[in-house]
N, C-alpha and C. Protein backbone atom coordinates (compact mmCIF):
# COMPACT_ATOMS: atom_id res chain seq x y z
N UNK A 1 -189.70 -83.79 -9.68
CA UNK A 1 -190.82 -83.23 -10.41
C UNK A 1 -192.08 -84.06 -10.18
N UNK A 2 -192.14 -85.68 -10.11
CA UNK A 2 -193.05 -86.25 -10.22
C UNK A 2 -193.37 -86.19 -8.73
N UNK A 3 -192.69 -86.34 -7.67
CA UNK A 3 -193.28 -86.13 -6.25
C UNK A 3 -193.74 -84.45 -6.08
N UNK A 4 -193.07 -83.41 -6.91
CA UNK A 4 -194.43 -82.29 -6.62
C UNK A 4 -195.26 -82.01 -7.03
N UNK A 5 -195.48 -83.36 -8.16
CA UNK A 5 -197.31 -83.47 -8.87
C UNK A 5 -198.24 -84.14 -8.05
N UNK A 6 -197.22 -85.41 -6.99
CA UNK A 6 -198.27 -85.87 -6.36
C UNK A 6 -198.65 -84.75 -5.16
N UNK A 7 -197.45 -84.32 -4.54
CA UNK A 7 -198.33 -83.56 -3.66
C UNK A 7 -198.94 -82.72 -3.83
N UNK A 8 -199.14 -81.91 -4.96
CA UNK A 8 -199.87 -80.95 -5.63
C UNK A 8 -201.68 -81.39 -5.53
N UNK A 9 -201.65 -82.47 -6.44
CA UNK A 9 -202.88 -83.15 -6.63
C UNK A 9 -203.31 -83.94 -5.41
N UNK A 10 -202.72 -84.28 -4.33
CA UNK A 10 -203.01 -84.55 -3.48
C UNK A 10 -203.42 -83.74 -1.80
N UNK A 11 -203.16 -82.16 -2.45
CA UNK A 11 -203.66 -80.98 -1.26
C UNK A 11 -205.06 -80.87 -2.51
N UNK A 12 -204.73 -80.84 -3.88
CA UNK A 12 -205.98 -80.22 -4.09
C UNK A 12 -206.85 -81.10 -3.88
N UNK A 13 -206.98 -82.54 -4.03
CA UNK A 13 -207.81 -83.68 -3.55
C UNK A 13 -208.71 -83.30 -2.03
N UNK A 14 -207.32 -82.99 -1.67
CA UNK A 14 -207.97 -82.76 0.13
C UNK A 14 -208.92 -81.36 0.11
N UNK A 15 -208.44 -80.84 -0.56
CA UNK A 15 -209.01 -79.40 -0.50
C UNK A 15 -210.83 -79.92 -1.48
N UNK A 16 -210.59 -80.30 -2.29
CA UNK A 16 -211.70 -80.66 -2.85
C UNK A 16 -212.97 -81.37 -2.00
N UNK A 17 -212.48 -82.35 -1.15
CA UNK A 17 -213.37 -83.15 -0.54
C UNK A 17 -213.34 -82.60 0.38
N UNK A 18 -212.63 -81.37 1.10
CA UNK A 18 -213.12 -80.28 2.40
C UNK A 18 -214.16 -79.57 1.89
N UNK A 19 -214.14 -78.99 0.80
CA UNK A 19 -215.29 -78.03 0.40
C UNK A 19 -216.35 -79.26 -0.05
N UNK A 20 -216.64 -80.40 -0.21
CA UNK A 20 -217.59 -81.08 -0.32
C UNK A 20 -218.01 -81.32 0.95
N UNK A 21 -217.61 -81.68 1.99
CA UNK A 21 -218.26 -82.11 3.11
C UNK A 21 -218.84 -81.14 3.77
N UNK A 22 -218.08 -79.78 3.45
CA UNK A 22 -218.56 -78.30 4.12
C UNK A 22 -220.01 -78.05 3.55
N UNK A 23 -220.07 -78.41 2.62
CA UNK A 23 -221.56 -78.12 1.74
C UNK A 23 -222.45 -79.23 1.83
N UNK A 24 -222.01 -80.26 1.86
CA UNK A 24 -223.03 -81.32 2.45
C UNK A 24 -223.79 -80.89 3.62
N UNK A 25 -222.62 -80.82 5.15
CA UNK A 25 -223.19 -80.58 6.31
C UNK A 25 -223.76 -79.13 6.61
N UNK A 26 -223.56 -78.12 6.23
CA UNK A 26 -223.96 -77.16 5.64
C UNK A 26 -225.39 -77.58 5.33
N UNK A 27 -225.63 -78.25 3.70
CA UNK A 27 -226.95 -78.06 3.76
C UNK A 27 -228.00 -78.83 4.17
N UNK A 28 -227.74 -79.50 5.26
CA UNK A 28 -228.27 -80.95 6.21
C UNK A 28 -228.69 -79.95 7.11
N UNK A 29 -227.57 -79.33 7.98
CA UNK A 29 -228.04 -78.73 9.11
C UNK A 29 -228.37 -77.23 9.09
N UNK A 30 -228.22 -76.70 8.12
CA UNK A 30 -228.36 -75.34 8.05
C UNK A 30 -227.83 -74.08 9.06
N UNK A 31 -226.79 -74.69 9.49
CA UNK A 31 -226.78 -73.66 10.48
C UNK A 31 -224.90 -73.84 10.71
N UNK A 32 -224.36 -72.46 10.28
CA UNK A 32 -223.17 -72.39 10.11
C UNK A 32 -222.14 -72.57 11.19
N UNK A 33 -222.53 -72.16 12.30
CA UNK A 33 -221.88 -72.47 13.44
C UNK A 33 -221.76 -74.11 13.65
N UNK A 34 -222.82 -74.71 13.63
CA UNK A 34 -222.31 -76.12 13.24
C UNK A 34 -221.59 -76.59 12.63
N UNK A 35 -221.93 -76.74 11.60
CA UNK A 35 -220.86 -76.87 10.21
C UNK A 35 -219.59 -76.81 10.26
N UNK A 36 -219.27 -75.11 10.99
CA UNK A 36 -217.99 -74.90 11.28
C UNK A 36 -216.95 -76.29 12.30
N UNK A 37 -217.88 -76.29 13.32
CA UNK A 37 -217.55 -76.98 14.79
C UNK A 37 -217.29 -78.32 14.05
N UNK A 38 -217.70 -79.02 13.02
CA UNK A 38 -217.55 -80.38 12.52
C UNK A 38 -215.85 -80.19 11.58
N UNK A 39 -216.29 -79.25 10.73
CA UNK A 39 -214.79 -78.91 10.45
C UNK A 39 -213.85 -78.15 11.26
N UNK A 40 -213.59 -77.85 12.13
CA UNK A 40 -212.87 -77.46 13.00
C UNK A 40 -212.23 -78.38 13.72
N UNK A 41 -212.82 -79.60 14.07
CA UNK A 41 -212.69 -80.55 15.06
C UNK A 41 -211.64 -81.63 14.08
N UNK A 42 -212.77 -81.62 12.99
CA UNK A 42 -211.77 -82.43 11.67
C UNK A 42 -210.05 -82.25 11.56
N UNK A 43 -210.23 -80.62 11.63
CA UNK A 43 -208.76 -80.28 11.24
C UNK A 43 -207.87 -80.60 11.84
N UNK A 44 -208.48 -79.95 13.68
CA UNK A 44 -207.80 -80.09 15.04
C UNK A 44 -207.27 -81.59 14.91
N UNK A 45 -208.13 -82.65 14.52
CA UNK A 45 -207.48 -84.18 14.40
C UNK A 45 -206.44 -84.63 13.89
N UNK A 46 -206.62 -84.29 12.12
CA UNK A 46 -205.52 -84.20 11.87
C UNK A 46 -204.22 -83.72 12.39
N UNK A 47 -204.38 -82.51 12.67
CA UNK A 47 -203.13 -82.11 13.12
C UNK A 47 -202.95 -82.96 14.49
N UNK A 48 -203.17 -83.33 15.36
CA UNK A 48 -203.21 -84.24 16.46
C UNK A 48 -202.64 -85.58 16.14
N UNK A 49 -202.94 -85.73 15.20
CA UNK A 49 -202.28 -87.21 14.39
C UNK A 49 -200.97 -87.19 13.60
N UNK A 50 -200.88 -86.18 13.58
CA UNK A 50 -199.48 -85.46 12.52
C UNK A 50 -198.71 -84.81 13.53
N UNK A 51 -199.05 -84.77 14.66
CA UNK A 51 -198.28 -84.60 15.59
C UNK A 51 -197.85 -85.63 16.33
N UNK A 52 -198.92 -86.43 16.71
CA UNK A 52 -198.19 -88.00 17.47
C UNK A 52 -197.40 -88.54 16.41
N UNK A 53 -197.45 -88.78 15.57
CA UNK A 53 -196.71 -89.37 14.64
C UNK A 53 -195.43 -88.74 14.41
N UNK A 54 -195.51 -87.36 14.53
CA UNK A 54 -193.92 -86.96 14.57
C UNK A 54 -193.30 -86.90 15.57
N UNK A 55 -194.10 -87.07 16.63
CA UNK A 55 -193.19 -87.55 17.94
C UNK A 55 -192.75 -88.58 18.16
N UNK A 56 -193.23 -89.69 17.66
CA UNK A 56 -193.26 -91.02 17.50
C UNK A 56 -191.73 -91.55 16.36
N UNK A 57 -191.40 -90.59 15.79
CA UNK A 57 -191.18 -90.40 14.50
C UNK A 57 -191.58 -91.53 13.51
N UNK A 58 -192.68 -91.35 13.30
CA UNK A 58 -193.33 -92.53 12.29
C UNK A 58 -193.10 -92.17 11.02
N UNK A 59 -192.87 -91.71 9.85
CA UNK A 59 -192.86 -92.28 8.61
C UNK A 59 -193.57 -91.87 8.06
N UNK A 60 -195.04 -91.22 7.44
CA UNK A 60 -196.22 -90.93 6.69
C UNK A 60 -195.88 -91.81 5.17
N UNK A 61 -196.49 -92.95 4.99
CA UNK A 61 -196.54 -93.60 3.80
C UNK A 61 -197.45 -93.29 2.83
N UNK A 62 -198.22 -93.80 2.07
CA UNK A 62 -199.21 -93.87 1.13
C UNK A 62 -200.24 -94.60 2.14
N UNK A 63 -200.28 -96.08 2.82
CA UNK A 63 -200.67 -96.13 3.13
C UNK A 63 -201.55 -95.52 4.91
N UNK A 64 -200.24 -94.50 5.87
CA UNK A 64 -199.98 -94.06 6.58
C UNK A 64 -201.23 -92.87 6.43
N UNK A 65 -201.57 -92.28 4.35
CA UNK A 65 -201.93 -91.28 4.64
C UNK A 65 -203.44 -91.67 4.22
N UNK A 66 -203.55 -92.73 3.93
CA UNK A 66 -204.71 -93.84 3.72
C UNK A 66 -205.75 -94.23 5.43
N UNK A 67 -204.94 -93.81 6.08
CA UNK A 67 -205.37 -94.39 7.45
C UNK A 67 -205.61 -92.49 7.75
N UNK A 68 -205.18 -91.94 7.64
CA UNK A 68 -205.57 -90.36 8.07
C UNK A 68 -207.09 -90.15 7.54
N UNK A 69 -206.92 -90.46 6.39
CA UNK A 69 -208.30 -90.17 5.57
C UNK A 69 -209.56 -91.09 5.67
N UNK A 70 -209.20 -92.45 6.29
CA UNK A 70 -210.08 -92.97 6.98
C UNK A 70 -210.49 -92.55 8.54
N UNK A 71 -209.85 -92.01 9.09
CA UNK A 71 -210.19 -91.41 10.42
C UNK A 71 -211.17 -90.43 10.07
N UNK A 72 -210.57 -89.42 9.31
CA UNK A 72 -211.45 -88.23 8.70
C UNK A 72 -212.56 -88.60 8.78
N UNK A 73 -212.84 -89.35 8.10
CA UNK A 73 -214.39 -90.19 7.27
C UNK A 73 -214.88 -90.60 8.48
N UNK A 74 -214.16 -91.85 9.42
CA UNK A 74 -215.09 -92.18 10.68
C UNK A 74 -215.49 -90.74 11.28
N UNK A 75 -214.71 -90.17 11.84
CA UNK A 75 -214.51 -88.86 12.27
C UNK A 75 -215.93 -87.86 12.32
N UNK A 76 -216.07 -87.86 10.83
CA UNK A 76 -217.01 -86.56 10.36
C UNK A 76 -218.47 -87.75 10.54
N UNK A 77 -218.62 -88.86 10.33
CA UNK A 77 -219.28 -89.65 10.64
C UNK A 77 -219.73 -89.90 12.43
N UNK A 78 -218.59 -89.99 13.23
CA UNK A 78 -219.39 -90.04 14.49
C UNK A 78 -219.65 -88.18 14.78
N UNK A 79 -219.27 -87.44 13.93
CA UNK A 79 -219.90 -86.01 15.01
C UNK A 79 -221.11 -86.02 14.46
N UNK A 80 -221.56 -86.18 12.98
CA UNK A 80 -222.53 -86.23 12.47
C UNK A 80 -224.22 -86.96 13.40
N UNK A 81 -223.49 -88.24 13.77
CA UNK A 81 -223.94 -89.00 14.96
C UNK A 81 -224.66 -87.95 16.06
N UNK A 82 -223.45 -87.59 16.51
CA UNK A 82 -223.58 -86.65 17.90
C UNK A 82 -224.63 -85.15 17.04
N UNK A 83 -224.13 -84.96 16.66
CA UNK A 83 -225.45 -83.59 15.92
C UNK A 83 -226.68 -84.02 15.73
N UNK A 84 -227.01 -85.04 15.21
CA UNK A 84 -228.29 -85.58 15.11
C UNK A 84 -228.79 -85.66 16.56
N UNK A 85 -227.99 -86.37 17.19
CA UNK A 85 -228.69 -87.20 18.68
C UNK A 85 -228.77 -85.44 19.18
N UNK A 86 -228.46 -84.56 19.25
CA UNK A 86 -228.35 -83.17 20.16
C UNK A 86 -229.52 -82.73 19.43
N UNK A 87 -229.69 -82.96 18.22
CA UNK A 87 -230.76 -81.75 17.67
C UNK A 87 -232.52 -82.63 17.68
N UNK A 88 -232.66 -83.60 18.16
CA UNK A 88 -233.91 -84.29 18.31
C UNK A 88 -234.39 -83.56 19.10
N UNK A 89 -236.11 -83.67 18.75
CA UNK A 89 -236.67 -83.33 19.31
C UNK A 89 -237.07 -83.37 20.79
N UNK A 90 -236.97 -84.83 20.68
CA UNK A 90 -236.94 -85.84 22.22
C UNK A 90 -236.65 -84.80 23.23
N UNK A 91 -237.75 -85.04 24.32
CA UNK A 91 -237.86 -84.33 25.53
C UNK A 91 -236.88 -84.72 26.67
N UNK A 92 -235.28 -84.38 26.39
CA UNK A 92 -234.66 -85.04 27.36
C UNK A 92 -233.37 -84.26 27.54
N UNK A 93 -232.88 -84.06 28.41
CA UNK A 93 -231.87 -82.43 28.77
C UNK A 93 -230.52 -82.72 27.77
N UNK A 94 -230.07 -82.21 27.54
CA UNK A 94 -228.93 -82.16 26.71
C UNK A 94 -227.82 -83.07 26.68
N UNK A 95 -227.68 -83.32 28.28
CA UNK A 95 -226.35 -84.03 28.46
C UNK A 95 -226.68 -85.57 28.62
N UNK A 96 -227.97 -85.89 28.44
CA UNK A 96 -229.25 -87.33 28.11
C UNK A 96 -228.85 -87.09 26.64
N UNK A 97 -228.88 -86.65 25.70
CA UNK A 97 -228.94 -86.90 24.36
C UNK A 97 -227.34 -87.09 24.00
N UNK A 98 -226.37 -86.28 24.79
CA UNK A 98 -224.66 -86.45 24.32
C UNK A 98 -224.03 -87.20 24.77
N UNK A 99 -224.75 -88.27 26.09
CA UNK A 99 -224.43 -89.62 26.75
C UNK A 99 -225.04 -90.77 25.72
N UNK A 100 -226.18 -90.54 24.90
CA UNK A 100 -226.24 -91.40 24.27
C UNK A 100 -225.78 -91.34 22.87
N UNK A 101 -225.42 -90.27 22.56
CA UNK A 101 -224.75 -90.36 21.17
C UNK A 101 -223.11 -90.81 21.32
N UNK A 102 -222.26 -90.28 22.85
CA UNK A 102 -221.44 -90.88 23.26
C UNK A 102 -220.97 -92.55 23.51
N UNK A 103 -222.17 -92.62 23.30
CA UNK A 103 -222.35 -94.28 23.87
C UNK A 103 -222.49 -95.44 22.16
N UNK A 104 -222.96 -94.17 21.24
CA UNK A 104 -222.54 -95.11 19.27
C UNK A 104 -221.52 -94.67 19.30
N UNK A 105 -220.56 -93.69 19.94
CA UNK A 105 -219.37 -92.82 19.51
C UNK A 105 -218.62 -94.64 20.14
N UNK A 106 -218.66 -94.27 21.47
CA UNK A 106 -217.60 -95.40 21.67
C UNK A 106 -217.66 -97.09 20.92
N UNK A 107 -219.06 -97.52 20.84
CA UNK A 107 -219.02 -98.51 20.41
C UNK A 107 -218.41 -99.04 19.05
N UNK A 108 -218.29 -97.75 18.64
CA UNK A 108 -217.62 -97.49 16.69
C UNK A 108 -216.32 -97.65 17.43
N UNK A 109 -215.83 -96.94 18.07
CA UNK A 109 -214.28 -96.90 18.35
C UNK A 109 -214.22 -98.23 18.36
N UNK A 110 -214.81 -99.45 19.60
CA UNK A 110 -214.22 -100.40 19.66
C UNK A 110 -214.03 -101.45 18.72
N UNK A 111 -215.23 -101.22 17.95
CA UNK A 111 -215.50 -101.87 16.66
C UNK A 111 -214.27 -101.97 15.41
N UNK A 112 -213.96 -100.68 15.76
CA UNK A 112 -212.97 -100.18 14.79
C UNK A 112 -211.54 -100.89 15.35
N UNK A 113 -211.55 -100.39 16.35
CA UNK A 113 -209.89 -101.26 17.56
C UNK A 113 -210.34 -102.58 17.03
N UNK A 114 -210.98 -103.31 17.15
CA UNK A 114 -211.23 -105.03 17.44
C UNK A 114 -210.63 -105.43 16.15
N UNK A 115 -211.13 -104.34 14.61
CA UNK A 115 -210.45 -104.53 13.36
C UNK A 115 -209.69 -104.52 13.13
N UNK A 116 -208.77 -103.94 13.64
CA UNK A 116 -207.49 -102.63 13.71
C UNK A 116 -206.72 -103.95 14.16
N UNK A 117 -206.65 -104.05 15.31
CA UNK A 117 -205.74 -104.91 16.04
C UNK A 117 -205.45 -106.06 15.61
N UNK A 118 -206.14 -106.97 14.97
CA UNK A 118 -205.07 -107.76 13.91
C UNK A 118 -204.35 -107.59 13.20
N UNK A 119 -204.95 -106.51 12.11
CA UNK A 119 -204.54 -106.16 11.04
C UNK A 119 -202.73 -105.63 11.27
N UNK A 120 -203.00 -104.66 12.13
CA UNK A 120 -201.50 -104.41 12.53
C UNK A 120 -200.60 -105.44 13.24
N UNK A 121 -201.05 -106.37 13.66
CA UNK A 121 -200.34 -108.44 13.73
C UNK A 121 -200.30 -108.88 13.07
N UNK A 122 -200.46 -108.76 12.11
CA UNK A 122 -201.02 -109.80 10.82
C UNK A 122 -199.77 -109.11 10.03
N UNK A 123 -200.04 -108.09 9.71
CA UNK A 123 -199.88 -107.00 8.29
C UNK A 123 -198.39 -106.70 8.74
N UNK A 124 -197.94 -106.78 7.19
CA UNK A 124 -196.79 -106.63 7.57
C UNK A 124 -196.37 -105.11 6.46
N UNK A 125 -195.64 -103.85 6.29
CA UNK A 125 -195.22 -102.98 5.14
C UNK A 125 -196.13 -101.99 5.32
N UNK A 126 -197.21 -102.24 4.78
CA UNK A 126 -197.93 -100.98 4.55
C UNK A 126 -199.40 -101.27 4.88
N UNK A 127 -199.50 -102.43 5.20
CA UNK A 127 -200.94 -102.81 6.44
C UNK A 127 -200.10 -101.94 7.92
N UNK A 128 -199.47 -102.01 8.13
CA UNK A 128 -198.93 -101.65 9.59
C UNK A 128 -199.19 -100.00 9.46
N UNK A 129 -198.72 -99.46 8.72
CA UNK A 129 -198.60 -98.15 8.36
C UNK A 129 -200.22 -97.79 8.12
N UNK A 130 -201.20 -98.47 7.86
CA UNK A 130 -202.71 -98.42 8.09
C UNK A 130 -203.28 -98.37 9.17
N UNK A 131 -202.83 -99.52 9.90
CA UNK A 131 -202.98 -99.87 11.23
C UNK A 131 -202.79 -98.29 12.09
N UNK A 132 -201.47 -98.45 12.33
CA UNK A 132 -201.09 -97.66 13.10
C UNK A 132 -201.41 -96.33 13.04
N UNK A 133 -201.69 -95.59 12.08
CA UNK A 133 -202.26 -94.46 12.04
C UNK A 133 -203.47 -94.16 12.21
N UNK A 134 -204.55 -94.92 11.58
CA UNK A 134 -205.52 -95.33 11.89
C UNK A 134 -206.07 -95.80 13.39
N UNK A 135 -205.00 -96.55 14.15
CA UNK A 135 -205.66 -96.57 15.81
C UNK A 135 -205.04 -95.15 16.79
N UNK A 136 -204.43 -94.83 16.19
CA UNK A 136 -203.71 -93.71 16.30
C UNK A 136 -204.38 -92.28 16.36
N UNK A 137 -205.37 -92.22 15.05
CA UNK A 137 -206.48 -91.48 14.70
C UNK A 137 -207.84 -91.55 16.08
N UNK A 138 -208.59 -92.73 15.49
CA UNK A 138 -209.52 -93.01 16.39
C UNK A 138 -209.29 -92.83 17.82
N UNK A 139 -208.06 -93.59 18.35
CA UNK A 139 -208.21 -93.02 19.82
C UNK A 139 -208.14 -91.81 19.96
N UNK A 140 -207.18 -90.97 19.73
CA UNK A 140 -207.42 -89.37 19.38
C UNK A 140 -208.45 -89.02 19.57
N UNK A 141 -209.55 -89.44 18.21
CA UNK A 141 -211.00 -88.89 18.11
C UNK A 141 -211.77 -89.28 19.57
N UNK A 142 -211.82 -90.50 20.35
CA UNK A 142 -212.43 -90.83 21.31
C UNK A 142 -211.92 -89.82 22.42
N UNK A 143 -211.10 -89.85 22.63
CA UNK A 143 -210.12 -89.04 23.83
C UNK A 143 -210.25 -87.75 24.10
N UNK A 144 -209.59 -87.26 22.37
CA UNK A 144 -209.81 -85.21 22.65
C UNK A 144 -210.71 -85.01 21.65
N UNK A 145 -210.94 -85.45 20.40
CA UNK A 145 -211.73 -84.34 19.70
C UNK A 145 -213.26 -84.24 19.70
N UNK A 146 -213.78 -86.23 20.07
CA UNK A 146 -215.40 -85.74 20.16
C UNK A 146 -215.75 -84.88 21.68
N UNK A 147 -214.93 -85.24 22.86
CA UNK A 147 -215.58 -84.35 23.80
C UNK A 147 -215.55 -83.04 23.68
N UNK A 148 -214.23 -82.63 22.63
CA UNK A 148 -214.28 -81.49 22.67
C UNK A 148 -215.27 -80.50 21.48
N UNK A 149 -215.70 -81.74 20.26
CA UNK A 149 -216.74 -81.27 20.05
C UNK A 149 -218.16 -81.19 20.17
N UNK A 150 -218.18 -82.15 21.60
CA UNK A 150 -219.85 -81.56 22.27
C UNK A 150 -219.60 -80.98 23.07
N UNK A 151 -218.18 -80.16 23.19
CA UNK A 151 -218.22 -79.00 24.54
C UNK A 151 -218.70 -77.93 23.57
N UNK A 152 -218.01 -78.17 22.41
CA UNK A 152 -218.75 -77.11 21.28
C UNK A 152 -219.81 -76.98 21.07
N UNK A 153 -220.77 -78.26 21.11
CA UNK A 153 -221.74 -78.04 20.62
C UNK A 153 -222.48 -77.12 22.04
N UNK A 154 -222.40 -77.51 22.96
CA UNK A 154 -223.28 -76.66 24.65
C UNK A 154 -222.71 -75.67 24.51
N UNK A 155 -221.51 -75.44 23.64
CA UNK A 155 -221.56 -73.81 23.29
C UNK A 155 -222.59 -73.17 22.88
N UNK A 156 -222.99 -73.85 21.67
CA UNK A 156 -223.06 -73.13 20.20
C UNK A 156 -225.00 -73.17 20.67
N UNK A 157 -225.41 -74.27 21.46
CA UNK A 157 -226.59 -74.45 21.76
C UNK A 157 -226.60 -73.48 22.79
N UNK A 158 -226.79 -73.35 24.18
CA UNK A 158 -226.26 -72.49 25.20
C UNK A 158 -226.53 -71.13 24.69
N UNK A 159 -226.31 -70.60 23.08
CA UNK A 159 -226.18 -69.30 22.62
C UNK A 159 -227.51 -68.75 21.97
């Protein structure tokens, strides 16, 4: 009974802070097709991470799901990055503005690895279970989901 209160309160949590970020970026950028492409990419991650991990067969802890929800957050944070750098005004072709928003994208990643990588040496229980999901996440995000959301965006611009 008490583990289907937590997971109860813990989809509606998620569900809560999806419809907050949808309405944040929403009313930043005004323009729904965006919006969408930031949550879309979000989701696609997760599930990308919930998939290595069950191939892996890793475990999902408390702290396991602590490291998901920090990816999220970097996550919606570097596309945010990349939307800004695409929508300037600056007189400079498209794939000049997504090389340089590419270029804070990676430096966060490493920033983030350089943190990461002790912690999961160090940490022993449920630092590891942070760790690991968490570098787990981020490379993900570096690899498939931001290119694939500035292929989105030369969509959505392009149109």
């Amino acid at each position: 009974m008490l583990g289907q209160q937590f997971i109860f309160y813990l989809l509606l949590a998620g569900l809560a802070s999806i419809i907050a970020v949808s309405l944040i970026i929403f009313i930043r950028y005004r323009n729904i097709k965006s919006s969408l492409a930031v949550l879309f990419t979000s989701f696609s991650e997760v599930l990308l991470i919930l998939g290595f991990a069950a191939l892996i067969n890793w475990n999902l802890d408390l702290a396991s799901i602590a490291g998901i929800l920090t990816v999220i957050g970097t996550g919606v944070d570097q596309q945010i990055v990349i939307l800004d750098e695409s929508m300037t005004g600056k007189r400079e072709t498209a794939i000049e503005k997504i090389k340089r928003a590419f270029f804070i994208v990676v430096g966060a990643y490493f920033t983030s690895l350089a943190s990461l990588i002790p912690l999961y040496w160090a940490g022993a229980g449920l630092l590891r279970g942070f760790a690991v999901t968490t570098i787990i996440g981020i490379t993900t995000g570096l690899l498939i989901t931001r290119p694939a959301f500035m292929e989105l965006l030369k969509r959505i611009e392009s149109k």
